[in-house]
PDB file of N, CA and C in Angstrom:
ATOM      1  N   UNK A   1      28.588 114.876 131.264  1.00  0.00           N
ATOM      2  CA  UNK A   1      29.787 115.421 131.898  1.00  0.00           C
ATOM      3  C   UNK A   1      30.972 114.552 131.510  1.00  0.00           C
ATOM      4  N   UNK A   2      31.975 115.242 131.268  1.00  0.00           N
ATOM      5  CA  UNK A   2      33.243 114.268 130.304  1.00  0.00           C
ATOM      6  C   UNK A   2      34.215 114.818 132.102  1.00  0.00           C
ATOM      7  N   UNK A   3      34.514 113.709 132.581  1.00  0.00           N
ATOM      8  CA  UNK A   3      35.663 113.437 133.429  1.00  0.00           C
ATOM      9  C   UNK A   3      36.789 113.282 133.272  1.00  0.00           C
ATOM     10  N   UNK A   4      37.865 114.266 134.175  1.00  0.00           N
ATOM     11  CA  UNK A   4      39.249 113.861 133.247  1.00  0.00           C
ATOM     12  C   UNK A   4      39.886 113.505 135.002  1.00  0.00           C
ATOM     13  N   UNK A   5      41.080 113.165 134.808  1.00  0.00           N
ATOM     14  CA  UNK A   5      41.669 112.656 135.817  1.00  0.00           C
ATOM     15  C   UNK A   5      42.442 113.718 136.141  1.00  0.00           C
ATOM     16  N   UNK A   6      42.679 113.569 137.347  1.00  0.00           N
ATOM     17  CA  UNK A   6      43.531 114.412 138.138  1.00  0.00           C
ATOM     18  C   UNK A   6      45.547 114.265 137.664  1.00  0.00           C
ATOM     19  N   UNK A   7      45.642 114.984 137.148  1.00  0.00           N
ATOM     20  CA  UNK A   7      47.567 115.323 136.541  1.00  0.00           C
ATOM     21  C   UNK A   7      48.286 116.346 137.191  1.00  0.00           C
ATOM     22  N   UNK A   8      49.490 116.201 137.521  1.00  0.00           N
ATOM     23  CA  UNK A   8      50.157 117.050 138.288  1.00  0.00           C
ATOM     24  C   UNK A   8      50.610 118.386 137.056  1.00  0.00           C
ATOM     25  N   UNK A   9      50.234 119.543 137.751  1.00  0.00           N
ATOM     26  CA  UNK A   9      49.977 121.154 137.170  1.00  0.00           C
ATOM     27  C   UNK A   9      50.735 121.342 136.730  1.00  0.00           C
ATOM     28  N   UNK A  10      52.223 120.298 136.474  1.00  0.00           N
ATOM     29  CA  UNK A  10      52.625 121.160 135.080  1.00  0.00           C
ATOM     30  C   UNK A  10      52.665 120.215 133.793  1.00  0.00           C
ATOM     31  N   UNK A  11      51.890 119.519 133.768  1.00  0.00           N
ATOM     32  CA  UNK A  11      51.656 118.351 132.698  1.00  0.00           C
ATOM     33  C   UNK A  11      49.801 119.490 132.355  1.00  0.00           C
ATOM     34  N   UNK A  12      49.365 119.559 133.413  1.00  0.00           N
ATOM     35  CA  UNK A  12      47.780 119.928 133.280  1.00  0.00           C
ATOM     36  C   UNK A  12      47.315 120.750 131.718  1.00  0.00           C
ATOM     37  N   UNK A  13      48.648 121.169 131.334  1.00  0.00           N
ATOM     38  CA  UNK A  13      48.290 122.558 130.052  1.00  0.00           C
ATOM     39  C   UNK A  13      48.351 121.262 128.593  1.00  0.00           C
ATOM     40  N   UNK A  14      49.386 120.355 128.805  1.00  0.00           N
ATOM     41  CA  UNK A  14      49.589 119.327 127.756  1.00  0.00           C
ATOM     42  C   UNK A  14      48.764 118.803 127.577  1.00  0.00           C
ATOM     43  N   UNK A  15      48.340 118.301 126.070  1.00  0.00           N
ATOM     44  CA  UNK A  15      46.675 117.701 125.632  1.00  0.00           C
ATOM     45  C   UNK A  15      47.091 116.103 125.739  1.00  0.00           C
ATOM     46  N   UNK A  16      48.542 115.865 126.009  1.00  0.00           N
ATOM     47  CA  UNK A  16      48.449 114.714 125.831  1.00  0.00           C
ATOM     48  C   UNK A  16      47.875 114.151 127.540  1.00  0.00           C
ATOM     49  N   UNK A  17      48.508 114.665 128.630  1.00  0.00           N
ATOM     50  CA  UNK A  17      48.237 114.242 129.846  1.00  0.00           C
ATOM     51  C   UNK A  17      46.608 113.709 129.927  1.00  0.00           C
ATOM     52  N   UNK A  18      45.868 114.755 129.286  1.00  0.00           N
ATOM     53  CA  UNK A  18      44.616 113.860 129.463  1.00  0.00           C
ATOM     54  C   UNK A  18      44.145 112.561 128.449  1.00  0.00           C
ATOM     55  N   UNK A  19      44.531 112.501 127.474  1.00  0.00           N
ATOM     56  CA  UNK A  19      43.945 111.770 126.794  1.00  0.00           C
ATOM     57  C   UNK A  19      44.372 110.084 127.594  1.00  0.00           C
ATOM     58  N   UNK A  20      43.221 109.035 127.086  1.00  0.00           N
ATOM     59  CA  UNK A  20      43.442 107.917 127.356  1.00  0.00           C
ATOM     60  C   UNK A  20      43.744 106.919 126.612  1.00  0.00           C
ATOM     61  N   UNK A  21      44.880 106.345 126.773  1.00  0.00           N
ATOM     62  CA  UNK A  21      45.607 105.862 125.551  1.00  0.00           C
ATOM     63  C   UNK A  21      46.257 104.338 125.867  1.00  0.00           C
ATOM     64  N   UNK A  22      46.759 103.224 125.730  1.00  0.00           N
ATOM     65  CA  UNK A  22      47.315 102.209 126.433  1.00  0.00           C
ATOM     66  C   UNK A  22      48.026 101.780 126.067  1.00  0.00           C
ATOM     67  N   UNK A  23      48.989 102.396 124.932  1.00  0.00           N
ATOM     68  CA  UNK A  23      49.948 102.452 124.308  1.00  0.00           C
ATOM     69  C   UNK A  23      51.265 103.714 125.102  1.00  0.00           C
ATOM     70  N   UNK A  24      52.477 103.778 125.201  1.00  0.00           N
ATOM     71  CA  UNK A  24      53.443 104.512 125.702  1.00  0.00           C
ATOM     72  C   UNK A  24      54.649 104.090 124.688  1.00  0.00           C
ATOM     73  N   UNK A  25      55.406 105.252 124.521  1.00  0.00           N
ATOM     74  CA  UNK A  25      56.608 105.724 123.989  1.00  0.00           C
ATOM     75  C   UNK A  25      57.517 105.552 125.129  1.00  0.00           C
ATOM     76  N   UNK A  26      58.855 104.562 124.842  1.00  0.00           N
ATOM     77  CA  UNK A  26      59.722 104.603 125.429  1.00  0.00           C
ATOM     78  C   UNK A  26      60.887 104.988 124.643  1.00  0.00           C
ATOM     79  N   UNK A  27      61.561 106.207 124.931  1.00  0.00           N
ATOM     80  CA  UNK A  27      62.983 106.479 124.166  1.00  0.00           C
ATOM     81  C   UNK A  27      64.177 106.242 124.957  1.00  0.00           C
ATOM     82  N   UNK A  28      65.074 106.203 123.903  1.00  0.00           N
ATOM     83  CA  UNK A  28      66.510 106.211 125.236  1.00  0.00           C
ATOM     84  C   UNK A  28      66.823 104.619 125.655  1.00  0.00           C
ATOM     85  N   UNK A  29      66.148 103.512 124.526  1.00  0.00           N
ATOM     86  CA  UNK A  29      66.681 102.338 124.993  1.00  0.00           C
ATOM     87  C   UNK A  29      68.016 101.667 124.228  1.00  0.00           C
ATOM     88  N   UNK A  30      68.712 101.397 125.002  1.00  0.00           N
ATOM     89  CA  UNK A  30      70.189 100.783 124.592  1.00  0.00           C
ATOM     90  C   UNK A  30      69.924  99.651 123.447  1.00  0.00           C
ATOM     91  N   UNK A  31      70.566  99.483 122.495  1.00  0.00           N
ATOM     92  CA  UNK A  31      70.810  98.304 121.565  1.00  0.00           C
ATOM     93  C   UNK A  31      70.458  97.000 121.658  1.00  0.00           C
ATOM     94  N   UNK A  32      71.044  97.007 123.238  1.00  0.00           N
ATOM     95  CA  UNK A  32      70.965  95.413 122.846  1.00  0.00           C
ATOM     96  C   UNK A  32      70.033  95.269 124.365  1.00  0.00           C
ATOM     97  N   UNK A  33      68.971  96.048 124.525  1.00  0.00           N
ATOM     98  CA  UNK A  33      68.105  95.570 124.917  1.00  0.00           C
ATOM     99  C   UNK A  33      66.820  94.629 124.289  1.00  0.00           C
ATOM    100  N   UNK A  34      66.401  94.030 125.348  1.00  0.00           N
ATOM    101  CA  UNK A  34      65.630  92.583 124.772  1.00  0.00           C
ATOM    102  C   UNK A  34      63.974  92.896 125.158  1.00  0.00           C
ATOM    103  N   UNK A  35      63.179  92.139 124.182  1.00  0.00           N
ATOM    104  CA  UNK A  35      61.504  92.280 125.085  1.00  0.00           C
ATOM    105  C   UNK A  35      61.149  92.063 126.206  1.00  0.00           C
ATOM    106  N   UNK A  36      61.940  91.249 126.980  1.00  0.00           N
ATOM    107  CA  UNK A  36      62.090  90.551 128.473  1.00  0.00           C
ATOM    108  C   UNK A  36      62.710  91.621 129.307  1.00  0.00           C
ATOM    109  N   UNK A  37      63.563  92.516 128.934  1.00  0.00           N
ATOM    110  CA  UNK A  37      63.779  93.032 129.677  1.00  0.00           C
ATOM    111  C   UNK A  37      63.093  94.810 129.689  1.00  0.00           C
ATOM    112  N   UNK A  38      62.146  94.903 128.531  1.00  0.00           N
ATOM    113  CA  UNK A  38      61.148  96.053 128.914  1.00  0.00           C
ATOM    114  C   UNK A  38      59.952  95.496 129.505  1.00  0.00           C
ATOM    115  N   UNK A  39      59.648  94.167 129.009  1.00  0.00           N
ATOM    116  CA  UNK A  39      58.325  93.583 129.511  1.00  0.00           C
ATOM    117  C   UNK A  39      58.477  93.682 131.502  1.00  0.00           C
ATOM    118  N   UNK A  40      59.955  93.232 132.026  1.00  0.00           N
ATOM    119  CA  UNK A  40      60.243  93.231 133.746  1.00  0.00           C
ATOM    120  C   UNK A  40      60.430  94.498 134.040  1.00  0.00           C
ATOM    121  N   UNK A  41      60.615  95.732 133.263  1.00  0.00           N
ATOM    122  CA  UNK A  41      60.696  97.079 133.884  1.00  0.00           C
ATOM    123  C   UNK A  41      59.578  98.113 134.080  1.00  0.00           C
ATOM    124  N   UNK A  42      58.404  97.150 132.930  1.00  0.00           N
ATOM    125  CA  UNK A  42      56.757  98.169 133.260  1.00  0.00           C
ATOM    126  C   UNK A  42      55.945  97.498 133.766  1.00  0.00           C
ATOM    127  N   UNK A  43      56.293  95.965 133.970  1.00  0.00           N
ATOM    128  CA  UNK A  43      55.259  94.971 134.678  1.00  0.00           C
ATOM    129  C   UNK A  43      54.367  95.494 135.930  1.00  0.00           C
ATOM    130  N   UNK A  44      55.386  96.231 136.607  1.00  0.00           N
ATOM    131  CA  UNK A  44      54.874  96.982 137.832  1.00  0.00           C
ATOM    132  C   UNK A  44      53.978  97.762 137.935  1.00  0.00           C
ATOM    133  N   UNK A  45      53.245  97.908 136.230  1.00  0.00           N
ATOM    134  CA  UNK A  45      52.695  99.306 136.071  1.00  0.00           C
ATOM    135  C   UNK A  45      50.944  98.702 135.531  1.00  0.00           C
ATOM    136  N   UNK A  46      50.970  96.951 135.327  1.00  0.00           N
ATOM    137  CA  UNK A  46      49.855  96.752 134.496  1.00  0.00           C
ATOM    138  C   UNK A  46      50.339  95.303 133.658  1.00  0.00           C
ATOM    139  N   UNK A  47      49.341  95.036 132.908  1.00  0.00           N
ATOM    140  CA  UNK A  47      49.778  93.994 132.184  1.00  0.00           C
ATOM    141  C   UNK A  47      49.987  94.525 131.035  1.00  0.00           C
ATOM    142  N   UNK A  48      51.059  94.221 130.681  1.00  0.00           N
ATOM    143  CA  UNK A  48      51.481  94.187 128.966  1.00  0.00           C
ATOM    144  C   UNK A  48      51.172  93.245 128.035  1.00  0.00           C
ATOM    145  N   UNK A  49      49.911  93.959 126.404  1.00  0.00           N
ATOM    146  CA  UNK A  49      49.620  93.395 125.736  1.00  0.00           C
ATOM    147  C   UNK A  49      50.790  92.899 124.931  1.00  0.00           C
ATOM    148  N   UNK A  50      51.299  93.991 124.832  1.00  0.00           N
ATOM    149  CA  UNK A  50      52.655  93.803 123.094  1.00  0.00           C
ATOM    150  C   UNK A  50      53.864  94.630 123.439  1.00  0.00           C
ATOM    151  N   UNK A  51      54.923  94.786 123.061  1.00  0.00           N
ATOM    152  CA  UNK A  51      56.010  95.568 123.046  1.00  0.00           C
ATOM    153  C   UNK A  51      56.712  95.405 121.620  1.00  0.00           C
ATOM    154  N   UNK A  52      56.795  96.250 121.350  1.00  0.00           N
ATOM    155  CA  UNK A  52      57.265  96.618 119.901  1.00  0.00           C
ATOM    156  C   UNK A  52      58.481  97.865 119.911  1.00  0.00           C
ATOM    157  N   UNK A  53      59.685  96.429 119.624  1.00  0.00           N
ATOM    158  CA  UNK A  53      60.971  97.490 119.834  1.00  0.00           C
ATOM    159  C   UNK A  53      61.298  97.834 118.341  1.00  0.00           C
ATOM    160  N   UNK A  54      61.463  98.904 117.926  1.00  0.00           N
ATOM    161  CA  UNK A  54      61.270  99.624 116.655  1.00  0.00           C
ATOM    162  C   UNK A  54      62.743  99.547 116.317  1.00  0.00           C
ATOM    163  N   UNK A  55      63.094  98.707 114.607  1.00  0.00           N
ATOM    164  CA  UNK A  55      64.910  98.257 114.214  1.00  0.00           C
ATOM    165  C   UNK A  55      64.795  99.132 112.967  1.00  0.00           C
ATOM    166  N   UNK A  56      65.994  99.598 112.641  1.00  0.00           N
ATOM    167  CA  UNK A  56      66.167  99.703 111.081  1.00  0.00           C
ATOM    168  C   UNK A  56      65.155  99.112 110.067  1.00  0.00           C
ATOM    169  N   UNK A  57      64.825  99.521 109.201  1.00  0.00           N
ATOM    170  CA  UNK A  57      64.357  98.542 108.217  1.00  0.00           C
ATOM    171  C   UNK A  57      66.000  97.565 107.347  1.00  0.00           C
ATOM    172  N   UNK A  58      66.805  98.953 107.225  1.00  0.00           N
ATOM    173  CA  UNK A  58      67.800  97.998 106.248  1.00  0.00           C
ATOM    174  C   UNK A  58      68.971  97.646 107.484  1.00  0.00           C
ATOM    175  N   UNK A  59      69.162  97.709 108.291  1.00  0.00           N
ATOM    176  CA  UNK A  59      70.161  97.002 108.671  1.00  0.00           C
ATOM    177  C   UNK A  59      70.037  95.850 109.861  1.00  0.00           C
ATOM    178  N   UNK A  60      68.635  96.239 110.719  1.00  0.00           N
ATOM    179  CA  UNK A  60      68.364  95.540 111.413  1.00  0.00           C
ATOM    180  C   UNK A  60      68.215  95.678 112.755  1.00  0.00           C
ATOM    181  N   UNK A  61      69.182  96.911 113.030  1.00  0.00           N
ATOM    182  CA  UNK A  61      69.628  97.353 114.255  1.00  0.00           C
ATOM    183  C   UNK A  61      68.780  97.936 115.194  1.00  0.00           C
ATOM    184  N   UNK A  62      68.234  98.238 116.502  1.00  0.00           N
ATOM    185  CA  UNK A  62      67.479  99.013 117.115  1.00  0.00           C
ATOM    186  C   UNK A  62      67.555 100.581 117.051  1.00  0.00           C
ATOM    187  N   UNK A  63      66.481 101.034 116.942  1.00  0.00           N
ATOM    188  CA  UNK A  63      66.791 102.796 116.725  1.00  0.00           C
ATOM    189  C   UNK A  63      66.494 103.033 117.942  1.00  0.00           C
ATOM    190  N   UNK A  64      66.739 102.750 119.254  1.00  0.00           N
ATOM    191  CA  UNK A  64      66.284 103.366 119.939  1.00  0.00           C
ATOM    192  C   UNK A  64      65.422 103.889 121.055  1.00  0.00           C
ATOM    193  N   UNK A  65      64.507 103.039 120.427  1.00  0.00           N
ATOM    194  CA  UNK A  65      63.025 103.872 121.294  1.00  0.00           C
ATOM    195  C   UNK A  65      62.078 102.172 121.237  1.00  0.00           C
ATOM    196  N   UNK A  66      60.663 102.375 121.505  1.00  0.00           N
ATOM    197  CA  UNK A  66      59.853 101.090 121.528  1.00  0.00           C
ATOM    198  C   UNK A  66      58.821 101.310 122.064  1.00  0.00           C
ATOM    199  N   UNK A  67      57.746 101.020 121.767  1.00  0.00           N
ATOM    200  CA  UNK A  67      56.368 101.327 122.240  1.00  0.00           C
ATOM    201  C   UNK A  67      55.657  99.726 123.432  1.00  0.00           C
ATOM    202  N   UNK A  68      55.280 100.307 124.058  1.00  0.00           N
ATOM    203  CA  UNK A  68      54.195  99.362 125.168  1.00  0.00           C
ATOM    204  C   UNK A  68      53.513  99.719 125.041  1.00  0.00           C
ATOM    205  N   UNK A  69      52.391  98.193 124.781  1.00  0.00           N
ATOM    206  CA  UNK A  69      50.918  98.359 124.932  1.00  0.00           C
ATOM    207  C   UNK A  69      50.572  97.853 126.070  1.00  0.00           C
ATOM    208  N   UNK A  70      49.620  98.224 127.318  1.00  0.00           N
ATOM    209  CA  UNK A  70      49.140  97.741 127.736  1.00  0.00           C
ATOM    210  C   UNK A  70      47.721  97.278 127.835  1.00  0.00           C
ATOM    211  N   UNK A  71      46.965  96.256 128.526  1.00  0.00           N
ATOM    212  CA  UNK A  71      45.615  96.068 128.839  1.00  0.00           C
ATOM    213  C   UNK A  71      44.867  97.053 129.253  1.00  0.00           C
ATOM    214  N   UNK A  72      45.404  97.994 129.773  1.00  0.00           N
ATOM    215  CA  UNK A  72      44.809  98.723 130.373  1.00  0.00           C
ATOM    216  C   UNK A  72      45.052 100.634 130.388  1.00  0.00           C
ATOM    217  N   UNK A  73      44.227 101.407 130.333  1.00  0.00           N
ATOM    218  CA  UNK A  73      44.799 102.634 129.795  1.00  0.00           C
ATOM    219  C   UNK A  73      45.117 103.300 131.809  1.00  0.00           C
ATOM    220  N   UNK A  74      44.772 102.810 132.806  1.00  0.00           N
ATOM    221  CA  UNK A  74      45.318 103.358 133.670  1.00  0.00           C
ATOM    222  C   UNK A  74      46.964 102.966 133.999  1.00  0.00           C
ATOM    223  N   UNK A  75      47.402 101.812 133.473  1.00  0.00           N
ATOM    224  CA  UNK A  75      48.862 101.546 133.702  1.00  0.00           C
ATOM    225  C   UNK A  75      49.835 102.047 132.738  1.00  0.00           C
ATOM    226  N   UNK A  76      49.369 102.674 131.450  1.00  0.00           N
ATOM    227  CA  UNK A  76      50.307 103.899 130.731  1.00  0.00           C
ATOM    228  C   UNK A  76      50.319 105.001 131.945  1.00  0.00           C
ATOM    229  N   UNK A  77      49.065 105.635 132.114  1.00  0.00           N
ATOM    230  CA  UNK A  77      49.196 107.229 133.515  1.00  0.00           C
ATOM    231  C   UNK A  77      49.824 107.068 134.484  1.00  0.00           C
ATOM    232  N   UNK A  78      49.926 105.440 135.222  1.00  0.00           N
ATOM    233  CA  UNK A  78      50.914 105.493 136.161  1.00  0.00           C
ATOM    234  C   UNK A  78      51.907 105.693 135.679  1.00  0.00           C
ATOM    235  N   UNK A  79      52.582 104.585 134.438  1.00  0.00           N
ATOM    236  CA  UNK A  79      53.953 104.527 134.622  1.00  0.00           C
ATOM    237  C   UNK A  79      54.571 106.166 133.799  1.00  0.00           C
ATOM    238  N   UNK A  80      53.907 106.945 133.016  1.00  0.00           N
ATOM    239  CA  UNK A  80      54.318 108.402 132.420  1.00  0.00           C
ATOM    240  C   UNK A  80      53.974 109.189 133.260  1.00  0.00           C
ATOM    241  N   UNK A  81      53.726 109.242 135.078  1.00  0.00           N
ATOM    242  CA  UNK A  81      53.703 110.255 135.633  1.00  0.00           C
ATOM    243  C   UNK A  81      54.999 109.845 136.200  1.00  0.00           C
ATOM    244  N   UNK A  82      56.136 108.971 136.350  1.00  0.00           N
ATOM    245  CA  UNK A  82      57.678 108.736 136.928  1.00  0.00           C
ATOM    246  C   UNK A  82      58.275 108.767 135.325  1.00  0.00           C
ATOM    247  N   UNK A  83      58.753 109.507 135.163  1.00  0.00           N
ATOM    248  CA  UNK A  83      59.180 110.313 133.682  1.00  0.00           C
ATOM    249  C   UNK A  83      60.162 109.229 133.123  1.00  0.00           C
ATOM    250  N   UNK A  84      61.506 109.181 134.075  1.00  0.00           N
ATOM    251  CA  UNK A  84      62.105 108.230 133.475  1.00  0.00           C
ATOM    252  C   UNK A  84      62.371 107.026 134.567  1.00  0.00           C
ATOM    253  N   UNK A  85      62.919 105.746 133.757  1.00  0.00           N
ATOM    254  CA  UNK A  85      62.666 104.605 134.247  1.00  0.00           C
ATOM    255  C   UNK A  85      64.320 104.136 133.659  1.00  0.00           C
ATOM    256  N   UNK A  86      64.169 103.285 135.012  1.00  0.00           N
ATOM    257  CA  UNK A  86      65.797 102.210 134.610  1.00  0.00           C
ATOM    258  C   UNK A  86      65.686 100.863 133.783  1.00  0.00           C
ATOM    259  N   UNK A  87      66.275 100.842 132.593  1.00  0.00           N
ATOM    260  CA  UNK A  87      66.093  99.977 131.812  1.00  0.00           C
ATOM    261  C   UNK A  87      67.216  99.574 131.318  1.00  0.00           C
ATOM    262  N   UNK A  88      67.525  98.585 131.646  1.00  0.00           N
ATOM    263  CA  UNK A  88      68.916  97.476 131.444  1.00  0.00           C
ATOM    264  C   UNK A  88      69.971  98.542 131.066  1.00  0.00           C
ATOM    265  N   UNK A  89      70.325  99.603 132.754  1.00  0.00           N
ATOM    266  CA  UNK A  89      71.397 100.690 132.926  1.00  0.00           C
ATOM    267  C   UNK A  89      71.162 101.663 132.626  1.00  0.00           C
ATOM    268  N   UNK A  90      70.003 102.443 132.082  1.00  0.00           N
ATOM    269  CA  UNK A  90      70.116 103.711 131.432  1.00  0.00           C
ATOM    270  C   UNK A  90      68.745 104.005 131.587  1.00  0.00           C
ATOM    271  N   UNK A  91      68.371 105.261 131.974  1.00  0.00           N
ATOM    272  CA  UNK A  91      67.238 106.319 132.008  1.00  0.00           C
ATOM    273  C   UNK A  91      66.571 106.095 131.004  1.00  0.00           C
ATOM    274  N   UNK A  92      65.727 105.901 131.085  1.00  0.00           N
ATOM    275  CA  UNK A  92      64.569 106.168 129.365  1.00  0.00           C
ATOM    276  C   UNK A  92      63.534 106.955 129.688  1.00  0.00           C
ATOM    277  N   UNK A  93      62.927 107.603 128.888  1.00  0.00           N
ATOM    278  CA  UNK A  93      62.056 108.722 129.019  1.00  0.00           C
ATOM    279  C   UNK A  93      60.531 108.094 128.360  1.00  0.00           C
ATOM    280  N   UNK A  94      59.848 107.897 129.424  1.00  0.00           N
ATOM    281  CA  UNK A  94      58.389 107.797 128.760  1.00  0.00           C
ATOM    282  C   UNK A  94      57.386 108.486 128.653  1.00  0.00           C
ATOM    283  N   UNK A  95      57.067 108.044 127.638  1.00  0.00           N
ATOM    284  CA  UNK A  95      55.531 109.582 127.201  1.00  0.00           C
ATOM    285  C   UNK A  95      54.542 108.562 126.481  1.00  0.00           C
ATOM    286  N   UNK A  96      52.855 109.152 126.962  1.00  0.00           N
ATOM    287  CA  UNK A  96      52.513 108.597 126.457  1.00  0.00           C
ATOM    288  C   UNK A  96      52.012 108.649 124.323  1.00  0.00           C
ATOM    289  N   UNK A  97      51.769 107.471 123.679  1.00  0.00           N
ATOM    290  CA  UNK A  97      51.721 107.165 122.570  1.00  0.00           C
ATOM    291  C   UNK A  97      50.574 107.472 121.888  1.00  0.00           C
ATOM    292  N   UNK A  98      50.774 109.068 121.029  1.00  0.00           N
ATOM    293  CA  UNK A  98      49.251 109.440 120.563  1.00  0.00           C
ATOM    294  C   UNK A  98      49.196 108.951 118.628  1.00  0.00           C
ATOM    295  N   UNK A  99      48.217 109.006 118.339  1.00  0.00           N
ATOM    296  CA  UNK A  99      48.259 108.784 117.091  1.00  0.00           C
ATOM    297  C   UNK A  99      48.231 110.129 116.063  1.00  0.00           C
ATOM    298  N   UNK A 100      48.459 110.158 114.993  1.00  0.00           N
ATOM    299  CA  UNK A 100      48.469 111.421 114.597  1.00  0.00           C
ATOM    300  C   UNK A 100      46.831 112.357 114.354  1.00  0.00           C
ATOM    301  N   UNK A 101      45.841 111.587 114.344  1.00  0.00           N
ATOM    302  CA  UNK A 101      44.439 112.139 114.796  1.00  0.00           C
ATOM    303  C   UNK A 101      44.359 112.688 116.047  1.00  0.00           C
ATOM    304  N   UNK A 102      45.083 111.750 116.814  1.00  0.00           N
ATOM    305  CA  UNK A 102      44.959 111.919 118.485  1.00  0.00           C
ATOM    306  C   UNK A 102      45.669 113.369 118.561  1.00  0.00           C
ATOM    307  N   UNK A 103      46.735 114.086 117.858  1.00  0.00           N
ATOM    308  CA  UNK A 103      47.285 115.107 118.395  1.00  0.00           C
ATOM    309  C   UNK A 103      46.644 116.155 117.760  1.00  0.00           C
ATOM    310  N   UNK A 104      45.479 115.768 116.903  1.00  0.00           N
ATOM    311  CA  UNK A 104      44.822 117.378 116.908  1.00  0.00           C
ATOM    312  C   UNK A 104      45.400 118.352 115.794  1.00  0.00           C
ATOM    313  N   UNK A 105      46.256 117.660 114.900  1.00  0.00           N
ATOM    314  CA  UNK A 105      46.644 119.010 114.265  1.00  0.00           C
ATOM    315  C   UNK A 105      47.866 119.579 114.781  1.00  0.00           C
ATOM    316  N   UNK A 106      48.009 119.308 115.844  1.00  0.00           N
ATOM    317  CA  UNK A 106      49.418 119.852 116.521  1.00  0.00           C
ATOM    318  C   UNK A 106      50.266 119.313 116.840  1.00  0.00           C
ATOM    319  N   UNK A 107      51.272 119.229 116.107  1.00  0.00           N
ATOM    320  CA  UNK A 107      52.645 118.223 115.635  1.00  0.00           C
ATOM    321  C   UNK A 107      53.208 118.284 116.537  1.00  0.00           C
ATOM    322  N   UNK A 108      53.478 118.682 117.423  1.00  0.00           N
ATOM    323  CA  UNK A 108      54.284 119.027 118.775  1.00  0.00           C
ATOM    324  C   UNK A 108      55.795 118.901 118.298  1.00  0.00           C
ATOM    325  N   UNK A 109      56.413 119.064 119.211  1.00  0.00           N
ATOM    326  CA  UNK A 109      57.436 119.658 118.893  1.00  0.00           C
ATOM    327  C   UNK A 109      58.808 119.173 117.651  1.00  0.00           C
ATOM    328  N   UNK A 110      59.008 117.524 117.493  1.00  0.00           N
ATOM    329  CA  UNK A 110      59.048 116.746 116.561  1.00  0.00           C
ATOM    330  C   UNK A 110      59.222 117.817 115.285  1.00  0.00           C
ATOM    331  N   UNK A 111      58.328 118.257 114.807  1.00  0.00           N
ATOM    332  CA  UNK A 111      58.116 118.459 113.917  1.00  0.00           C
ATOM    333  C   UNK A 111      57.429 117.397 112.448  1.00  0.00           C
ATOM    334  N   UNK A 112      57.702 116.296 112.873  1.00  0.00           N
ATOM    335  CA  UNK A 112      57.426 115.218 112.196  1.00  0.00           C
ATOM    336  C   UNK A 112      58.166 115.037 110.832  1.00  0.00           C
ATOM    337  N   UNK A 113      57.554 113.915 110.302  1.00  0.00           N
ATOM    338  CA  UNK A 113      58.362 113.757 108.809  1.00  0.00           C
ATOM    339  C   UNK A 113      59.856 113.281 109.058  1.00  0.00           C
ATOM    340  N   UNK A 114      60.903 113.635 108.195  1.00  0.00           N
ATOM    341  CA  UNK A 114      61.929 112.901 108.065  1.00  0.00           C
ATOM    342  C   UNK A 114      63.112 113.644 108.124  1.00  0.00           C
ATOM    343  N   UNK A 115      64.677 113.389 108.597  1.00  0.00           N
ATOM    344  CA  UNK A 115      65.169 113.496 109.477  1.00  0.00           C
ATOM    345  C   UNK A 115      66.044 115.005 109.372  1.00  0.00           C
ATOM    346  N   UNK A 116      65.266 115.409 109.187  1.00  0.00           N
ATOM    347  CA  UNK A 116      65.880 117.446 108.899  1.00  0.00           C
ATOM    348  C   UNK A 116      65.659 117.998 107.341  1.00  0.00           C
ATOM    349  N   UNK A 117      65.602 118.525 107.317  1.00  0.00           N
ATOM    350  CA  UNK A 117      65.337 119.540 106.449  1.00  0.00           C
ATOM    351  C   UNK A 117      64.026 120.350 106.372  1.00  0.00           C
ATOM    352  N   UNK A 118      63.686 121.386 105.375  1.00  0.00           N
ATOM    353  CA  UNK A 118      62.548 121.790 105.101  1.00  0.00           C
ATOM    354  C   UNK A 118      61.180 121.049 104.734  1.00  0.00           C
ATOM    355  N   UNK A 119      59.961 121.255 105.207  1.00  0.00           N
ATOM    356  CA  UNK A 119      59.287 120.594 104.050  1.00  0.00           C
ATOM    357  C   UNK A 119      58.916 121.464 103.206  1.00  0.00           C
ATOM    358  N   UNK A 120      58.924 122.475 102.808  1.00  0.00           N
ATOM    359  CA  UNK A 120      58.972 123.332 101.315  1.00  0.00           C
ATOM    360  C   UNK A 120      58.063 123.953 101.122  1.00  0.00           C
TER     361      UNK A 120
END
């Protein structure tokens, strides 16, 4: 018998809600936010292995967004069932972090690849 956890019914249809994962997607983070200050805004949620705030390659700059790992795959489900979170002034939206095996074939909405156009 494969057990899944209990998710609120309108996440229930999404393949990601069930999967177990201990990694999370954070988007929507300001520039000149620091590791210290995502590491004090999910602490509440678990211990954090790593945080990996994702920069430019050529200029250096933050794009944005940043992934948390935690120890543990129940403190990603807590903290992605409170959608968004306050992070040094501003809302960020978390979801959790699938790999591209993990989604099955189904690119979701993204579309993936690179930053508009066709892929042909």
């Amino acid at each position: 018998v494969d057990t899944k956890r209990a998710m609120p019914r309108e996440e229930s249809g999404q393949r990601e809600s069930q999967q177990s994962v201990k990694k999370m997607f954070v988007g929507g983070v300001k520039e000149d936010t620091s590791e210290d200050m995502i590491r004090d805004t999910f602490a509440a949620f678990g211990d954090i292995a790593q945080v990996d705030l994702i920069t430019d390659k050529h200029t250096g700059k933050a794009r944005g967004f940043c992934f948390v790992t935690f120890e543990d795959h129940d403190s990603v489900d807590k903290a992605v069932l409170k959608k968004r979170h306050d992070l040094n002034g501003r809302q960020v939206e978390v979801k959790k972090a699938l790999s591209k095996d993990q989604e099955q074939g189904g690119r979701g909405g993204r579309g993936g690849g690179g930053r508009g156009g066709g892929r042909g």
